[in-house]
PDB file of N, CA and C in Angstrom:
ATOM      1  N   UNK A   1       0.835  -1.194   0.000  1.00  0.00           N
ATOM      2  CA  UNK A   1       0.000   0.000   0.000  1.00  0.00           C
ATOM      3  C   UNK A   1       0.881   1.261   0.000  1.00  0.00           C
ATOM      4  N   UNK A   2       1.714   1.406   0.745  1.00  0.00           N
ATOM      5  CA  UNK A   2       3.072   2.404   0.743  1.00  0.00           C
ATOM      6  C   UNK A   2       3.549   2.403  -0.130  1.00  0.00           C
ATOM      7  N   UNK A   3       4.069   1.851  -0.840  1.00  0.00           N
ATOM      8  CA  UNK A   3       4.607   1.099  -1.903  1.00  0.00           C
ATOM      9  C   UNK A   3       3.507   2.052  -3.433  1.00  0.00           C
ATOM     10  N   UNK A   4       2.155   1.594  -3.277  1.00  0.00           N
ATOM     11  CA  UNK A   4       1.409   1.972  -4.510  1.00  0.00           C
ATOM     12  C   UNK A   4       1.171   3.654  -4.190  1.00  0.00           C
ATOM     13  N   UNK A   5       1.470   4.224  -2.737  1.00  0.00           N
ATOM     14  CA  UNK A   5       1.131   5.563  -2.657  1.00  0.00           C
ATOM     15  C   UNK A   5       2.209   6.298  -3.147  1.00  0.00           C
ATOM     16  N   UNK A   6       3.641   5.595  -2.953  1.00  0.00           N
ATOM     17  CA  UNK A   6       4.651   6.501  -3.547  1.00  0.00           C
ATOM     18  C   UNK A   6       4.657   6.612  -4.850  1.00  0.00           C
ATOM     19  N   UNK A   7       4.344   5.377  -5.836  1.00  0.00           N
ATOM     20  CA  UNK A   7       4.098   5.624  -6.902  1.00  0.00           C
ATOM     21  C   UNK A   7       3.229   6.834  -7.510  1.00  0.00           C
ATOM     22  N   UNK A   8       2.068   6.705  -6.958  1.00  0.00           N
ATOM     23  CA  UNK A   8       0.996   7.913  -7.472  1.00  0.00           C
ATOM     24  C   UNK A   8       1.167   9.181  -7.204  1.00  0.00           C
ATOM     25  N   UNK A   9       2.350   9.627  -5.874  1.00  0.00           N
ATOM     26  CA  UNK A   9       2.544  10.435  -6.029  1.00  0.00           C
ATOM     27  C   UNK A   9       3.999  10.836  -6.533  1.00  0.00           C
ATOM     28  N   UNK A  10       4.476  10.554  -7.035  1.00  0.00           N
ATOM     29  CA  UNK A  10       5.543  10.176  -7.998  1.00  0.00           C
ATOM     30  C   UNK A  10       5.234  10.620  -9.555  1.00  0.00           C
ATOM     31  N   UNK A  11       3.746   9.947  -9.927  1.00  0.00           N
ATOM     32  CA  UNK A  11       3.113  10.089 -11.394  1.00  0.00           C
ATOM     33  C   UNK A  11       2.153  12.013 -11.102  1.00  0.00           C
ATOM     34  N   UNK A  12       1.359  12.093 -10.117  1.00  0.00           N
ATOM     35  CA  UNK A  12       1.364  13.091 -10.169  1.00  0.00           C
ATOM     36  C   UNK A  12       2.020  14.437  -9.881  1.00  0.00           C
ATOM     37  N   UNK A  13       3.175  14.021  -9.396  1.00  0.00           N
ATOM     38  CA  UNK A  13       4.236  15.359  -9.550  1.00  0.00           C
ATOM     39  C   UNK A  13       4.965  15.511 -10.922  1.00  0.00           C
ATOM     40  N   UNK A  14       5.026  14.036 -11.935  1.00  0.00           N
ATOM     41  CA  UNK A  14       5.922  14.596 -13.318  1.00  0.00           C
ATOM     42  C   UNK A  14       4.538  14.640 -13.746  1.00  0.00           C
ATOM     43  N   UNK A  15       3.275  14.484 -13.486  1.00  0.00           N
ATOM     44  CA  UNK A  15       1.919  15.245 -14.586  1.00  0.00           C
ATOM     45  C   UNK A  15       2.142  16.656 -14.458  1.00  0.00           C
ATOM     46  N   UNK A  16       1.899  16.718 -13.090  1.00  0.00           N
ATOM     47  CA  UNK A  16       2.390  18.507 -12.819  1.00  0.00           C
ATOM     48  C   UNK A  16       3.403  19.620 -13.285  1.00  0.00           C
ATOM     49  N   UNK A  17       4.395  18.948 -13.258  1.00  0.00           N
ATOM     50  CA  UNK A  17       5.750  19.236 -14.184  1.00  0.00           C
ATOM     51  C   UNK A  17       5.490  19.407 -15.635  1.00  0.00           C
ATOM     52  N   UNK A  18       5.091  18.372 -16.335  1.00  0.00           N
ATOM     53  CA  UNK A  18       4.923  18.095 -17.504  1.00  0.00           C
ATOM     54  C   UNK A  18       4.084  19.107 -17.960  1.00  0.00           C
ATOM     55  N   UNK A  19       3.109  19.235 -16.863  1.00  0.00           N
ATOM     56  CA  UNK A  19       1.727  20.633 -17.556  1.00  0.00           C
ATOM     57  C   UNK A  19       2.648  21.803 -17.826  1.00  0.00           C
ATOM     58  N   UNK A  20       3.579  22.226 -16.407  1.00  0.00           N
ATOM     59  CA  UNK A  20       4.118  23.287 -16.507  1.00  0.00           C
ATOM     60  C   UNK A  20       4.690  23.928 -17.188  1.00  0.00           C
ATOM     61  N   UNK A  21       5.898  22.839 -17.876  1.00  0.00           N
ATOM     62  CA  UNK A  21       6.682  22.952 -19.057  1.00  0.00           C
ATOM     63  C   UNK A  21       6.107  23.227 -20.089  1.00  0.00           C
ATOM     64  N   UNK A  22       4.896  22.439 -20.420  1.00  0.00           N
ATOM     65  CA  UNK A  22       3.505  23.033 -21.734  1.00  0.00           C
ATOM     66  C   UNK A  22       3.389  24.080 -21.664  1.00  0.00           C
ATOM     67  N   UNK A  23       3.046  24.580 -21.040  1.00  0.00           N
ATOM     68  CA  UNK A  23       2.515  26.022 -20.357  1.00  0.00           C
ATOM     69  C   UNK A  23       3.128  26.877 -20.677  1.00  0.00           C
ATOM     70  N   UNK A  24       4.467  26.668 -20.223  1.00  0.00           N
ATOM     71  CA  UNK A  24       5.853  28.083 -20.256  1.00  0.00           C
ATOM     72  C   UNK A  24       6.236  27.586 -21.709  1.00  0.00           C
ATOM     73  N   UNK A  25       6.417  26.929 -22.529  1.00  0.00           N
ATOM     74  CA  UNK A  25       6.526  26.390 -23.834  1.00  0.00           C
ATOM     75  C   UNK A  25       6.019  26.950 -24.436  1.00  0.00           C
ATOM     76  N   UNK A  26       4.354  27.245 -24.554  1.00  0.00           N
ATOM     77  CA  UNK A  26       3.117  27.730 -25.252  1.00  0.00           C
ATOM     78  C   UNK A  26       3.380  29.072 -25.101  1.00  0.00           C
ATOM     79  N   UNK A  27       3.470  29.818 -23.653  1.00  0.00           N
ATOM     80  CA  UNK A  27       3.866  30.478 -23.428  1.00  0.00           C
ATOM     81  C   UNK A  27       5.339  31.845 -24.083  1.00  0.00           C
ATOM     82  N   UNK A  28       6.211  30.763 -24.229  1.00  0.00           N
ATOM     83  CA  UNK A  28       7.587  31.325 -25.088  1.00  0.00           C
ATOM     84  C   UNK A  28       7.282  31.683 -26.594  1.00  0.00           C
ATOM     85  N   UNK A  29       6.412  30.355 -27.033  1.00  0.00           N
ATOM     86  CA  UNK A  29       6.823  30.231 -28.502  1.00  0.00           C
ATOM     87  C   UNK A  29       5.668  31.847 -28.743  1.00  0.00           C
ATOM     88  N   UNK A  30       4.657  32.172 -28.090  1.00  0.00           N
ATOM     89  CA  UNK A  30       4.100  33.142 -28.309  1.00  0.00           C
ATOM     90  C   UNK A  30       4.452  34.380 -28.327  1.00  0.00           C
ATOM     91  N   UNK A  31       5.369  34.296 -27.374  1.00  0.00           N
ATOM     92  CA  UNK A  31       6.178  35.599 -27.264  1.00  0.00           C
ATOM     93  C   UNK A  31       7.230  35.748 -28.429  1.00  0.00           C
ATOM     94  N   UNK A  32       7.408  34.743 -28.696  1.00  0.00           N
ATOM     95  CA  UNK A  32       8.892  34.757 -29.707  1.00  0.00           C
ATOM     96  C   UNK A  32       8.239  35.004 -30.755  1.00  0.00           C
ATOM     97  N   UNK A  33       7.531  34.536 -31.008  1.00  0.00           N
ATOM     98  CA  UNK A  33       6.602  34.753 -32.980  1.00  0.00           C
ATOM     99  C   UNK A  33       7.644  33.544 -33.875  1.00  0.00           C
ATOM    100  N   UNK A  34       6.719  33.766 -35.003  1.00  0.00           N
ATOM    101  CA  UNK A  34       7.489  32.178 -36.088  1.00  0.00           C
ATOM    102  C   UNK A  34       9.109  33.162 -37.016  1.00  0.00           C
ATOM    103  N   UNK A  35       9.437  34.534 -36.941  1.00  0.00           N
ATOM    104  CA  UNK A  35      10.030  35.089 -37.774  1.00  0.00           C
ATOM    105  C   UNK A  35      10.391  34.987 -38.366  1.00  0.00           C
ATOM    106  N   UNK A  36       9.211  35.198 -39.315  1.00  0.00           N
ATOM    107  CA  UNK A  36       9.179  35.214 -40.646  1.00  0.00           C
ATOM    108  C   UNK A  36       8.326  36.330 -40.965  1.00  0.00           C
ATOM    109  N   UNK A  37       8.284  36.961 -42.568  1.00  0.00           N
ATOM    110  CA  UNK A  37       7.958  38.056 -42.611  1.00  0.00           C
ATOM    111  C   UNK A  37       6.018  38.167 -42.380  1.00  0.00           C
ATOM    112  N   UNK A  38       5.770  37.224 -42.286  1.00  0.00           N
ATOM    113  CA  UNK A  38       4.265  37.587 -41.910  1.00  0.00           C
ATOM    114  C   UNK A  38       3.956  38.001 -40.267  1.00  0.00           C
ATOM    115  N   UNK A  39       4.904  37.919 -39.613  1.00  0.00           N
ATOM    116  CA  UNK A  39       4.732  38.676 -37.962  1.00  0.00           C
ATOM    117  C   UNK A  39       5.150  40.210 -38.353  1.00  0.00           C
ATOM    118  N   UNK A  40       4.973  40.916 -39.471  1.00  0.00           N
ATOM    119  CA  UNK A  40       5.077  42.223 -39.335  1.00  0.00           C
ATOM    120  C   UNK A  40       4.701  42.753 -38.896  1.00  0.00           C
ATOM    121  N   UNK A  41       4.832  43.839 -38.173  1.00  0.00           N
ATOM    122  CA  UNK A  41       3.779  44.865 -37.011  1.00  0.00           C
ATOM    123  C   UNK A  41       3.224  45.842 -38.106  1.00  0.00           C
ATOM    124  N   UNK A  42       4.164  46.944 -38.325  1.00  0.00           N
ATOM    125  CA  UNK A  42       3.559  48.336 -39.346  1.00  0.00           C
ATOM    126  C   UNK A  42       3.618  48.179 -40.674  1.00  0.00           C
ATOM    127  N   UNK A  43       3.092  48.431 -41.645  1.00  0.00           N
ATOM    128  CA  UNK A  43       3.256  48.650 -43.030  1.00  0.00           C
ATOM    129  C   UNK A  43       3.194  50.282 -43.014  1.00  0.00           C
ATOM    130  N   UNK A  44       4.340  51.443 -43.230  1.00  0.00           N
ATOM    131  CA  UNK A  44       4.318  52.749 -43.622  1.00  0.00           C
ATOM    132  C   UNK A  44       4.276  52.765 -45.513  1.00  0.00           C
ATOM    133  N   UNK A  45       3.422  53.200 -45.851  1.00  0.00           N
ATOM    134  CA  UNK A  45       2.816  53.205 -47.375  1.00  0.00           C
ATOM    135  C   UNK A  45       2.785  54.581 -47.501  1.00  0.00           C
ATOM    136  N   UNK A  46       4.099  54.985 -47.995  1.00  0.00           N
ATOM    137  CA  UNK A  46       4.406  56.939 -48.017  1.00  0.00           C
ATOM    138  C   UNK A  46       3.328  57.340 -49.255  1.00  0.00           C
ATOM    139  N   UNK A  47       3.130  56.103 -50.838  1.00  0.00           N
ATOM    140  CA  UNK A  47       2.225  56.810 -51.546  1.00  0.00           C
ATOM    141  C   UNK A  47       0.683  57.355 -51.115  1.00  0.00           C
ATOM    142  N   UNK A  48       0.226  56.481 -50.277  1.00  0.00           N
ATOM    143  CA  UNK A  48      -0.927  56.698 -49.838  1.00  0.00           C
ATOM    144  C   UNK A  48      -1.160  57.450 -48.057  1.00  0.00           C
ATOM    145  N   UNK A  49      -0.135  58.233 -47.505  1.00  0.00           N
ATOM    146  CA  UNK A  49       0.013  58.297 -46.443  1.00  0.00           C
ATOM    147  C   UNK A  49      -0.682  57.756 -45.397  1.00  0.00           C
ATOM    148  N   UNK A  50      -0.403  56.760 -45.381  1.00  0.00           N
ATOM    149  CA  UNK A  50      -1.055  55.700 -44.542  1.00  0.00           C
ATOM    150  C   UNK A  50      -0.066  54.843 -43.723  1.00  0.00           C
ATOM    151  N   UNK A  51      -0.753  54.533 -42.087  1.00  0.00           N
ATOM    152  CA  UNK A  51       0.463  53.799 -41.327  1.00  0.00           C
ATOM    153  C   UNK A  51      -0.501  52.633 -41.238  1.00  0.00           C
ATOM    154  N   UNK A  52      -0.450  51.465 -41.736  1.00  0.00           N
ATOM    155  CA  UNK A  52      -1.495  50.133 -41.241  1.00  0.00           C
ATOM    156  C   UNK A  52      -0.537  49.448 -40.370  1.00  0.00           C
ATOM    157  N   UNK A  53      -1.383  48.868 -39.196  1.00  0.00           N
ATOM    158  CA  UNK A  53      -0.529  48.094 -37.524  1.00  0.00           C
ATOM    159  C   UNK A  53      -1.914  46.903 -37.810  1.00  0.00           C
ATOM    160  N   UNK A  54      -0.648  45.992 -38.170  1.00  0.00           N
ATOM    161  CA  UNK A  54      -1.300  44.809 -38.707  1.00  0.00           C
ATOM    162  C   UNK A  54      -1.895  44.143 -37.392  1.00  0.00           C
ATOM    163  N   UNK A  55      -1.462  44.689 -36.143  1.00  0.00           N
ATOM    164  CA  UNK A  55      -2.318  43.810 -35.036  1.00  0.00           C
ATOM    165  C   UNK A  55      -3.366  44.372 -34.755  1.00  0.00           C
ATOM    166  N   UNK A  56      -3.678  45.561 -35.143  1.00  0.00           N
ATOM    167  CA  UNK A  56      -5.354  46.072 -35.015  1.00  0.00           C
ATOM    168  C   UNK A  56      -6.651  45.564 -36.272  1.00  0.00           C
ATOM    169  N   UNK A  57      -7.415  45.655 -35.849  1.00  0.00           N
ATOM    170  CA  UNK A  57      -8.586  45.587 -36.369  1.00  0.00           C
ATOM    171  C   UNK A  57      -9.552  46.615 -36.693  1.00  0.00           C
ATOM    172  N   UNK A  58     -10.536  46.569 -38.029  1.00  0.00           N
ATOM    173  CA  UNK A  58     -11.549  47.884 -38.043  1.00  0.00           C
ATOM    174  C   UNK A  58     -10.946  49.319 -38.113  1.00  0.00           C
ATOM    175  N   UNK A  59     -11.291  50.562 -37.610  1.00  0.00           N
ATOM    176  CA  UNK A  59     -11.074  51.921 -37.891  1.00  0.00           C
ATOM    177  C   UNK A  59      -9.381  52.202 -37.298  1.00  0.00           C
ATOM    178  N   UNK A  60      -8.963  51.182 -36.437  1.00  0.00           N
ATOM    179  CA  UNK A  60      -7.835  51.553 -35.347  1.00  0.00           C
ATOM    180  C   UNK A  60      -6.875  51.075 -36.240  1.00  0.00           C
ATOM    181  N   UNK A  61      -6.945  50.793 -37.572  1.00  0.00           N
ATOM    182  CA  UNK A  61      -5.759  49.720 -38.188  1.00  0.00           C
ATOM    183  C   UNK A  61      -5.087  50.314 -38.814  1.00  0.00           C
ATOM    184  N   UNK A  62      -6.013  51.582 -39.192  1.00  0.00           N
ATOM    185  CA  UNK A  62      -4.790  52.390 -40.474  1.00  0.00           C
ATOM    186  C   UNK A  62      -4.677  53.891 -39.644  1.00  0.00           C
ATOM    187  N   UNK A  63      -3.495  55.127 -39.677  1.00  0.00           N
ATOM    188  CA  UNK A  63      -3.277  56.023 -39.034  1.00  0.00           C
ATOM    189  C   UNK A  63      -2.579  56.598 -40.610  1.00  0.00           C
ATOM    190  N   UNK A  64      -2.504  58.466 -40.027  1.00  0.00           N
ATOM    191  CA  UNK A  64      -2.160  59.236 -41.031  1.00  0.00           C
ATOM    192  C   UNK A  64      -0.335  58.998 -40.946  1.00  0.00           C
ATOM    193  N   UNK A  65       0.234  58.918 -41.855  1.00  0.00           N
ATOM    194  CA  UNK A  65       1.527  58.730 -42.152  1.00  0.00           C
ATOM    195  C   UNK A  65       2.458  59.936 -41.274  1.00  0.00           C
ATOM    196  N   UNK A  66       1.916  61.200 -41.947  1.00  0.00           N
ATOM    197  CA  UNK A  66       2.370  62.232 -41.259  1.00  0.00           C
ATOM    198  C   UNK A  66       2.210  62.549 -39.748  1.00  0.00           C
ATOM    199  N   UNK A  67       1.089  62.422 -39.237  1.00  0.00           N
ATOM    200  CA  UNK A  67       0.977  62.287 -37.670  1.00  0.00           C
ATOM    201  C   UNK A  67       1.945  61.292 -37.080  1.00  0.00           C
ATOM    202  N   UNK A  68       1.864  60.137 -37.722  1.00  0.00           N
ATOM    203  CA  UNK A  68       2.944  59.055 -37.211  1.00  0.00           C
ATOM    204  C   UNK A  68       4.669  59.695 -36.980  1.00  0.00           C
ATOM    205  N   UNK A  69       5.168  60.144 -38.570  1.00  0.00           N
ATOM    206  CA  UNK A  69       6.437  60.782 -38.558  1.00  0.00           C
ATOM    207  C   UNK A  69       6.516  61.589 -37.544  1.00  0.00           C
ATOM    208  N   UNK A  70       5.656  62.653 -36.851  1.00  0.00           N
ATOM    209  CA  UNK A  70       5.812  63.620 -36.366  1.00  0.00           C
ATOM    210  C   UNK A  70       6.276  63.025 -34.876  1.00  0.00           C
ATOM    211  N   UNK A  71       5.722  61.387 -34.794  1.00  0.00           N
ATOM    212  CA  UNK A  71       5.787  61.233 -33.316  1.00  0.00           C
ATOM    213  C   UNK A  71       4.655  61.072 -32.431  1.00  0.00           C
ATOM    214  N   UNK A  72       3.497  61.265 -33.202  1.00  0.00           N
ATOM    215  CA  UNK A  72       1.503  60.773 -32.163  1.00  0.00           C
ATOM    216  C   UNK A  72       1.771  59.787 -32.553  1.00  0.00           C
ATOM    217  N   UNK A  73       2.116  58.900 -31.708  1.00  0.00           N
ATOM    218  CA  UNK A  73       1.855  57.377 -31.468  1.00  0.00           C
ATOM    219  C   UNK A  73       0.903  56.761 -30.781  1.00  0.00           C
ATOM    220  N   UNK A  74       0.325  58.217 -29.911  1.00  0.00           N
ATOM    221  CA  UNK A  74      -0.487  57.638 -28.593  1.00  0.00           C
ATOM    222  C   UNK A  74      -1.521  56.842 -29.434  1.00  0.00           C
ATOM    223  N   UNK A  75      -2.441  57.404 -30.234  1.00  0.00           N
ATOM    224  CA  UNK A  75      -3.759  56.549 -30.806  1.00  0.00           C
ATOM    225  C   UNK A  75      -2.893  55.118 -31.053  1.00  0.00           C
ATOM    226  N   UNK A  76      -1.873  54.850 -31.655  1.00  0.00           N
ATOM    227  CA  UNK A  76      -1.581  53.693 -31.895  1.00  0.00           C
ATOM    228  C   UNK A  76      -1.987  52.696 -30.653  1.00  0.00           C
ATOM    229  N   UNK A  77      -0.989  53.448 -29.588  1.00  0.00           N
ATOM    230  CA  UNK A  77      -0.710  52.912 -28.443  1.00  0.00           C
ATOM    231  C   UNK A  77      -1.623  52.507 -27.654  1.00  0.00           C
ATOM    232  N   UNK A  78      -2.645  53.354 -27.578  1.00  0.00           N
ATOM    233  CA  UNK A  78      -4.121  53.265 -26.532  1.00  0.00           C
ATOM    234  C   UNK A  78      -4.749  52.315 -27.387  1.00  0.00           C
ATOM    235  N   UNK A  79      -5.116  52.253 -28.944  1.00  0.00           N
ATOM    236  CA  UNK A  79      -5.786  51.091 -29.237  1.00  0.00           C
ATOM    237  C   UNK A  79      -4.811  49.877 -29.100  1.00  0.00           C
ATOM    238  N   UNK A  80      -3.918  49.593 -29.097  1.00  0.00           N
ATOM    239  CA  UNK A  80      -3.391  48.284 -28.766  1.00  0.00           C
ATOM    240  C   UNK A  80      -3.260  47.865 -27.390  1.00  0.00           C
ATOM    241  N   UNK A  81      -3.426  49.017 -26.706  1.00  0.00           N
ATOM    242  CA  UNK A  81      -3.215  48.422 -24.706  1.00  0.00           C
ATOM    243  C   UNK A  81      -5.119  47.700 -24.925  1.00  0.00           C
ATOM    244  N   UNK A  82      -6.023  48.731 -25.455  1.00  0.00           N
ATOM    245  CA  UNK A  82      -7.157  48.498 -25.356  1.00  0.00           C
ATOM    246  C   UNK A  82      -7.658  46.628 -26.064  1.00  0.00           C
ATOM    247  N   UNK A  83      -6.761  46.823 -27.127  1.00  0.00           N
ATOM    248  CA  UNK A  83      -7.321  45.581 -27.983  1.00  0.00           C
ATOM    249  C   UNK A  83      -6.609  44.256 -26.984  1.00  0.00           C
ATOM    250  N   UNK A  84      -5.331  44.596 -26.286  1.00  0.00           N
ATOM    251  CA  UNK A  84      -4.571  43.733 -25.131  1.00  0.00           C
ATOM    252  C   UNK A  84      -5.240  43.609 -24.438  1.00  0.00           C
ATOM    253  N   UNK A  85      -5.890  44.160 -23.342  1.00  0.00           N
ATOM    254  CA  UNK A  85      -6.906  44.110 -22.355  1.00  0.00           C
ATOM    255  C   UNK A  85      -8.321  43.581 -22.732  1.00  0.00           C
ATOM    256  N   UNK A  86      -8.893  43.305 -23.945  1.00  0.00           N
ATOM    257  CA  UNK A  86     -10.285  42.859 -24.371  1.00  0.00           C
ATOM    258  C   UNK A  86      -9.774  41.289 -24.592  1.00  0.00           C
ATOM    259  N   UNK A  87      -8.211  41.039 -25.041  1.00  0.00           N
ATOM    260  CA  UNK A  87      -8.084  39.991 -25.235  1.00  0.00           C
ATOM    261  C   UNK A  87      -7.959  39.143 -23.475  1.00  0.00           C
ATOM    262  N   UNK A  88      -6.631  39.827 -22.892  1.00  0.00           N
ATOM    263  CA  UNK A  88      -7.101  39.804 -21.358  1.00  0.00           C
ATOM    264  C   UNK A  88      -8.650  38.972 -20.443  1.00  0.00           C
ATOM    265  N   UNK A  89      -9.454  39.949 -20.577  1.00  0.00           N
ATOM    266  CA  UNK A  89     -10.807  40.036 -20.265  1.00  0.00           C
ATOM    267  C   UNK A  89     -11.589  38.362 -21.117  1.00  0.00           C
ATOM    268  N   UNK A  90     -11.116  38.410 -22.586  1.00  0.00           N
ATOM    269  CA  UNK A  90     -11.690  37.290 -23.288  1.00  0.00           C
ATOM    270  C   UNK A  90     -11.088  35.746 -22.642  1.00  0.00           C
ATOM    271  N   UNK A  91      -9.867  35.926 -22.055  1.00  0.00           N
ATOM    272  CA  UNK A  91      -8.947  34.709 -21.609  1.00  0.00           C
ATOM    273  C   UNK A  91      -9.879  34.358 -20.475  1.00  0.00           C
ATOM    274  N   UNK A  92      -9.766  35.229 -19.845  1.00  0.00           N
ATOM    275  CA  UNK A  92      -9.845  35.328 -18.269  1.00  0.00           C
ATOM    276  C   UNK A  92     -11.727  34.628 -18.175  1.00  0.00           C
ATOM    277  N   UNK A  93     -12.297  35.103 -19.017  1.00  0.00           N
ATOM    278  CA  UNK A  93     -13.465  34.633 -19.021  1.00  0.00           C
ATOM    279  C   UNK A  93     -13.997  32.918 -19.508  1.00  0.00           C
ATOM    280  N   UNK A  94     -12.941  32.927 -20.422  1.00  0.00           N
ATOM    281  CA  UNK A  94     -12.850  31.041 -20.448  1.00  0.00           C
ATOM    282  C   UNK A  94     -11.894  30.295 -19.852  1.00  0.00           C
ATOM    283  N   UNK A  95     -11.751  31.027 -19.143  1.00  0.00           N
ATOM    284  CA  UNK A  95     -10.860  29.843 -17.889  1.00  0.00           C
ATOM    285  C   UNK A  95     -10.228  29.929 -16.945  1.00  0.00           C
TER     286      UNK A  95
END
């Protein structure tokens, strides 16, 4: 009986382990991206003065070229903390 308890807890400490490593794994490779040229962030398109931030969506995706050069980044910035935090909020709600 001693004997079958050390085992099980033996199997559930490398399950535990094993999750963890998944986890921080899933974790890394997300942070790192595949780099390659489709993880691009900005496209600056000087003919059409246009800044497109390929991680937004809808009205927040494209910005004026010239506002950008000048240095207003904030709109960039506030819609991506915002679109971070909805994703946030979306995690957090399934699980």
């Amino acid at each position: 009986r001693e004997i079958a308890l050390q085992r099980l807890y033996v199997k559930i400490v490398e399950a535990r382990r094993e999750q963890h490593e998944s986890e921080q794994a899933a974790k890394r490779r997300s942070l790192v991206g595949s780099g390659d040229r489709s993880g691009k962030v900005r496209t600056y398109n000087f003919p059409q003065n246009r800044v497109t931030d390929h991680r937004l969506e809808g009205d927040n995706k494209n910005s004026s070229l010239q506002t950008v050069m000048e240095g207003a980044l904030e709109p960039i910035i506030e819609a991506l903390q915002m679109a971070e935090n909805a994703e946030k909020m979306k995690e957090g709600a399934m699980g």
